[in-house]
N, C-alpha and C. Protein backbone atom coordinates (compact mmCIF):
# COMPACT_ATOMS: atom_id res chain seq x y z
N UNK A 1 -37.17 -0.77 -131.72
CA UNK A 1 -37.63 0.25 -130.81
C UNK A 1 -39.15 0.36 -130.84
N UNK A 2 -39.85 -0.05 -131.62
CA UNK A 2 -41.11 0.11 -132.58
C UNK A 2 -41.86 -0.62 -131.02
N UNK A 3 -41.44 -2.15 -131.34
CA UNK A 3 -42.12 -2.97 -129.85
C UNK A 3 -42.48 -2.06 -128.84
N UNK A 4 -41.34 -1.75 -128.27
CA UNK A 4 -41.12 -1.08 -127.24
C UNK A 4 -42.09 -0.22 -126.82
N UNK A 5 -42.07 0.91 -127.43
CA UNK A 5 -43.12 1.82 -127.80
C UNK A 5 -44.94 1.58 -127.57
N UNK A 6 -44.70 0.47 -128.15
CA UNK A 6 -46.39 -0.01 -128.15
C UNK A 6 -46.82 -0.43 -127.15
N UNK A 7 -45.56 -1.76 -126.35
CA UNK A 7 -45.67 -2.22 -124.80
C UNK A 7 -46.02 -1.20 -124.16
N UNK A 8 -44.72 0.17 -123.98
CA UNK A 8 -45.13 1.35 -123.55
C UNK A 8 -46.47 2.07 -123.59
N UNK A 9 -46.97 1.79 -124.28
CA UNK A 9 -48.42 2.89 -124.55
C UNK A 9 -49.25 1.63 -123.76
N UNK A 10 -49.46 0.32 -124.33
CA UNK A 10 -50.38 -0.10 -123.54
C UNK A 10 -50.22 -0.63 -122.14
N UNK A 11 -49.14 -0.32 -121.87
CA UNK A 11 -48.79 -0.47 -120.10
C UNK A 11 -49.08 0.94 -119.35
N UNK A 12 -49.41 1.84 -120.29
CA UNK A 12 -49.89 3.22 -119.79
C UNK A 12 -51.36 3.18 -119.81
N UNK A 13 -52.13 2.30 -120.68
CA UNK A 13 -53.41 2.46 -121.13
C UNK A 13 -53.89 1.70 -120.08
N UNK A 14 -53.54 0.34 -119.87
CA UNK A 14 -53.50 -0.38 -118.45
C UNK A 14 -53.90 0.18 -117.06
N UNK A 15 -52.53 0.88 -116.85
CA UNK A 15 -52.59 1.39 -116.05
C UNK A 15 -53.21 2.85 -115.51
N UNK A 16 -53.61 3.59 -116.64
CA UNK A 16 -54.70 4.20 -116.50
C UNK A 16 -55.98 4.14 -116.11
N UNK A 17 -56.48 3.01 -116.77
CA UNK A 17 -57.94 2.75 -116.46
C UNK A 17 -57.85 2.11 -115.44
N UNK A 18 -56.83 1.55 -114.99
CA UNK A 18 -57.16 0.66 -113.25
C UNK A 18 -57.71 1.43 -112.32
N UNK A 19 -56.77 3.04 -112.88
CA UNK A 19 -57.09 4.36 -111.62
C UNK A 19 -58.18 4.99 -111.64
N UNK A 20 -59.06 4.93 -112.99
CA UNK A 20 -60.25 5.35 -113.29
C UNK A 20 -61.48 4.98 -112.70
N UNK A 21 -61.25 3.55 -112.10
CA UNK A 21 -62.49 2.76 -111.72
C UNK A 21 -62.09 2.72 -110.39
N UNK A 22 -63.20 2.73 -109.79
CA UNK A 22 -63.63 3.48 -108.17
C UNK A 22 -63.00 2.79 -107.15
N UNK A 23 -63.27 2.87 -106.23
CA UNK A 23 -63.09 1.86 -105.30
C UNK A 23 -64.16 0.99 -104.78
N UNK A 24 -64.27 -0.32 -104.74
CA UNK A 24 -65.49 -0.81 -104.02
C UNK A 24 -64.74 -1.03 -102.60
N UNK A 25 -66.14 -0.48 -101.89
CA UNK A 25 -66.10 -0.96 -100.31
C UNK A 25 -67.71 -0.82 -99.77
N UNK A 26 -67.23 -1.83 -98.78
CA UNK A 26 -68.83 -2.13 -97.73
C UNK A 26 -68.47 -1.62 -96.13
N UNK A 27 -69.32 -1.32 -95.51
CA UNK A 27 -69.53 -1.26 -94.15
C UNK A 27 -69.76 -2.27 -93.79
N UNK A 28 -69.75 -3.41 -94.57
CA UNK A 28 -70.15 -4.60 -94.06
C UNK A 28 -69.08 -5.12 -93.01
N UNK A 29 -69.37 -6.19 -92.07
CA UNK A 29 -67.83 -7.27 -91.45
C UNK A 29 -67.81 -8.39 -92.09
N UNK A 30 -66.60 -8.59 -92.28
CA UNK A 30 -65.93 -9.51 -93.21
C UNK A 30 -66.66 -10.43 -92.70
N UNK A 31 -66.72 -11.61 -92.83
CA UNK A 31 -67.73 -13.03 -93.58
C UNK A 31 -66.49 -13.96 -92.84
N UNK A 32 -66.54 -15.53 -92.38
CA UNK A 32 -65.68 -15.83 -92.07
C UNK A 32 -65.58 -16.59 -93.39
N UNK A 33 -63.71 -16.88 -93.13
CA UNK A 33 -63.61 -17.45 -94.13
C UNK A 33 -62.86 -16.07 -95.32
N UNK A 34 -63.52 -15.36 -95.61
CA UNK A 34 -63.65 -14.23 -96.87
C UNK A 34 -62.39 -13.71 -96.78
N UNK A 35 -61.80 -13.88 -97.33
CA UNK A 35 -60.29 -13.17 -97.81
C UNK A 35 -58.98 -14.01 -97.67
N UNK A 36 -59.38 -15.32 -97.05
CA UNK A 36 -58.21 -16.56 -96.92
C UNK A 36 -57.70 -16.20 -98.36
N UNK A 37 -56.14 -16.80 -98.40
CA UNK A 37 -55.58 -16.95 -99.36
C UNK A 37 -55.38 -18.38 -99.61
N UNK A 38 -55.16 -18.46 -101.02
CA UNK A 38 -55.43 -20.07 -101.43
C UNK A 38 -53.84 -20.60 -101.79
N UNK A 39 -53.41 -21.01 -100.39
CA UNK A 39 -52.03 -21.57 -100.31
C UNK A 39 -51.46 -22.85 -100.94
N UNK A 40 -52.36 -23.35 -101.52
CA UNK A 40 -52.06 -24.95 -101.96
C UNK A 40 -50.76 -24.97 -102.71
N UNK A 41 -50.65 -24.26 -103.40
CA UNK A 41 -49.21 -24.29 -104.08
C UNK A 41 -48.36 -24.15 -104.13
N UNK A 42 -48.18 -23.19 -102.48
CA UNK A 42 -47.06 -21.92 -101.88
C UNK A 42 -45.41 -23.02 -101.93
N UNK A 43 -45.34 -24.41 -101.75
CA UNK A 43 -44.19 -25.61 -101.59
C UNK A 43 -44.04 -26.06 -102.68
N UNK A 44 -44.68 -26.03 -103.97
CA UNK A 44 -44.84 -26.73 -105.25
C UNK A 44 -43.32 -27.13 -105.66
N UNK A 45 -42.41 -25.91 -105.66
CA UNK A 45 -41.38 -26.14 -106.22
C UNK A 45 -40.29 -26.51 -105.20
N UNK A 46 -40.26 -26.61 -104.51
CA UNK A 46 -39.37 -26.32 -103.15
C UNK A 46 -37.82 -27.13 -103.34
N UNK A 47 -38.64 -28.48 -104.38
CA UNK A 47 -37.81 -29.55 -104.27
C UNK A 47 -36.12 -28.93 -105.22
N UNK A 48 -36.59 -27.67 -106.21
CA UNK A 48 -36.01 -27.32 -106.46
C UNK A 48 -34.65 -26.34 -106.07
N UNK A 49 -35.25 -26.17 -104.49
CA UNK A 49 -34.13 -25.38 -103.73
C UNK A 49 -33.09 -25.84 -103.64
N UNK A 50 -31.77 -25.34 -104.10
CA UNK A 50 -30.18 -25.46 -103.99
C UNK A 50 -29.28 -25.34 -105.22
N UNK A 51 -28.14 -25.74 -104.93
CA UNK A 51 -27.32 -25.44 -106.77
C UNK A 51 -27.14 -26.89 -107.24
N UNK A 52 -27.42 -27.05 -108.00
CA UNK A 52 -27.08 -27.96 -109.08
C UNK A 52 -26.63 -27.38 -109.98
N UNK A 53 -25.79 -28.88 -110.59
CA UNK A 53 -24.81 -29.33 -111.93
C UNK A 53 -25.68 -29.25 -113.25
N UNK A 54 -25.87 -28.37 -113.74
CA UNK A 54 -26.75 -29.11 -114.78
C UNK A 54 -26.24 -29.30 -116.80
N UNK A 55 -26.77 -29.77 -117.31
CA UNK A 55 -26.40 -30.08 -119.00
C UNK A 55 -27.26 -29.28 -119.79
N UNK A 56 -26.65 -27.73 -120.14
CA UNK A 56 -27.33 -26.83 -120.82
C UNK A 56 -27.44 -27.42 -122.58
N UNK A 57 -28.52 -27.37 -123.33
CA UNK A 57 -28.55 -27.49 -124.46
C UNK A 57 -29.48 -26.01 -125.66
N UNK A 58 -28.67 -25.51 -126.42
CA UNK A 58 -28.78 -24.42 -127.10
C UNK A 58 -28.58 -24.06 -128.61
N UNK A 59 -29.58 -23.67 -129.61
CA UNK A 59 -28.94 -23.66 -130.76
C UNK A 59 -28.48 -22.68 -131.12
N UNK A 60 -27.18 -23.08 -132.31
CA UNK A 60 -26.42 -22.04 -132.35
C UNK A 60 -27.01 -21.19 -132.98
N UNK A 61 -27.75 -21.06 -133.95
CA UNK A 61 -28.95 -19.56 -134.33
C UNK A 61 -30.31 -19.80 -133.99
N UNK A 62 -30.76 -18.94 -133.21
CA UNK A 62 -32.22 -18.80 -133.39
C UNK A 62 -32.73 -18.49 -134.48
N UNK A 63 -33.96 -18.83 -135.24
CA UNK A 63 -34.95 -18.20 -136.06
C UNK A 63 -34.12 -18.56 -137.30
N UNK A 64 -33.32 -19.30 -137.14
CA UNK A 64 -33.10 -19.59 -138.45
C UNK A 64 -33.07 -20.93 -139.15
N UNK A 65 -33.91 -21.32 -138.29
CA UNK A 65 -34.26 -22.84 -139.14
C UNK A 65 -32.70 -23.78 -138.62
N UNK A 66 -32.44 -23.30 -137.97
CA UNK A 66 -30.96 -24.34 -137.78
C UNK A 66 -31.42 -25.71 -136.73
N UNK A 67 -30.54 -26.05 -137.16
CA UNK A 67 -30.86 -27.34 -136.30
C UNK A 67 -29.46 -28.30 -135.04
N UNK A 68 -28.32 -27.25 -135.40
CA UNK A 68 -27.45 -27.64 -134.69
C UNK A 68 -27.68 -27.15 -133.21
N UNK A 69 -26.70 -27.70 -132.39
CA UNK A 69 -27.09 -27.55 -131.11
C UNK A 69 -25.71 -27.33 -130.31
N UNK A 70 -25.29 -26.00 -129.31
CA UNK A 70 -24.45 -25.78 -128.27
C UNK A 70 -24.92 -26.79 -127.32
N UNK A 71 -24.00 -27.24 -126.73
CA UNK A 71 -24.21 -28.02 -125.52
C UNK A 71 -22.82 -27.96 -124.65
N UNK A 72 -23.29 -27.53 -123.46
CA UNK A 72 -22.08 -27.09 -122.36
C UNK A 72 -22.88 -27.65 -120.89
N UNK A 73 -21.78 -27.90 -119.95
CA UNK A 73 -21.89 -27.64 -118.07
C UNK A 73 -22.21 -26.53 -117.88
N UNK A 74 -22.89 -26.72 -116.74
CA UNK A 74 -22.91 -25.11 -115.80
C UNK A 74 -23.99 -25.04 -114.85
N UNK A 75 -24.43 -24.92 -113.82
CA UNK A 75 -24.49 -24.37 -112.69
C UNK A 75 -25.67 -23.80 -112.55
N UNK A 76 -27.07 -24.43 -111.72
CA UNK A 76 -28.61 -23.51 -111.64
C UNK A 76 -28.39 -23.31 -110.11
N UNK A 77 -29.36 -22.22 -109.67
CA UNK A 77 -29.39 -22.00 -108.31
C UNK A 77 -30.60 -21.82 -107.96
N UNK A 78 -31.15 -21.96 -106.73
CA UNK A 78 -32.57 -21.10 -106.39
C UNK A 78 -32.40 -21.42 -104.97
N UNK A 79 -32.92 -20.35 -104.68
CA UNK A 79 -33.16 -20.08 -103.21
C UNK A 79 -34.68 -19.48 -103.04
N UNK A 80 -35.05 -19.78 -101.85
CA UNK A 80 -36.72 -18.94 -101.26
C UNK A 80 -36.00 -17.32 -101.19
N UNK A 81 -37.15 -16.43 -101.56
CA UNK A 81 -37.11 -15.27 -101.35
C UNK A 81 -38.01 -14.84 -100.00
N UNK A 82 -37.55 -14.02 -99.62
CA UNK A 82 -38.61 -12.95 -98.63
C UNK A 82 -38.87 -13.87 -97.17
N UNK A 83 -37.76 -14.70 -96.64
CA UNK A 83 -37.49 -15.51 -95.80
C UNK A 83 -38.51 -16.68 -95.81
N UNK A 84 -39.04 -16.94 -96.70
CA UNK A 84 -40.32 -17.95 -96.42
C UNK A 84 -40.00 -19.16 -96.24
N UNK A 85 -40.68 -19.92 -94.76
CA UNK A 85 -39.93 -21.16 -94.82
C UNK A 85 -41.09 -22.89 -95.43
């Protein structure tokens, strides 16, 4: 519970000071160009879209120095979110 707690405080401390610091803004007009987003990567994974068969491998204890290994079938999925094509 101890973790927890601490994540907690500094996800509060975080998020505190984000609200503390001002807002910047200009009267200026945007610049061309100035605020594009840098799409190069937006397809990276794509190839990964659909379900596959796959060969899970797992040991049977964590953290304990073991060295044996679960190994089973079973089933990955992915799909695009938020309709993106």
């Amino acid at each position: 519970m101890k973790p927890f707690r601490v994540s907690l405080a500094a996800s509060v401390l975080v998020a505190s000071m984000g609200m503390s610091a001002p807002a910047l803004s200009t009267q200026d007009s945007p610049q061309p160009g100035q605020g594009a987003q840098n799409l190069s990567g937006l397809h990276d994974f794509d190839f990964l879209v659909g379900s596959w068969r796959v060969h899970h491998r797992r040991l049977k204890e964590r953290l304990a120095n073991s060295h044996d290994w679960q190994e089973f079938e079973g089933t990955c999925t992915m799909w695009l979110t938020m309709n993106r094509k």
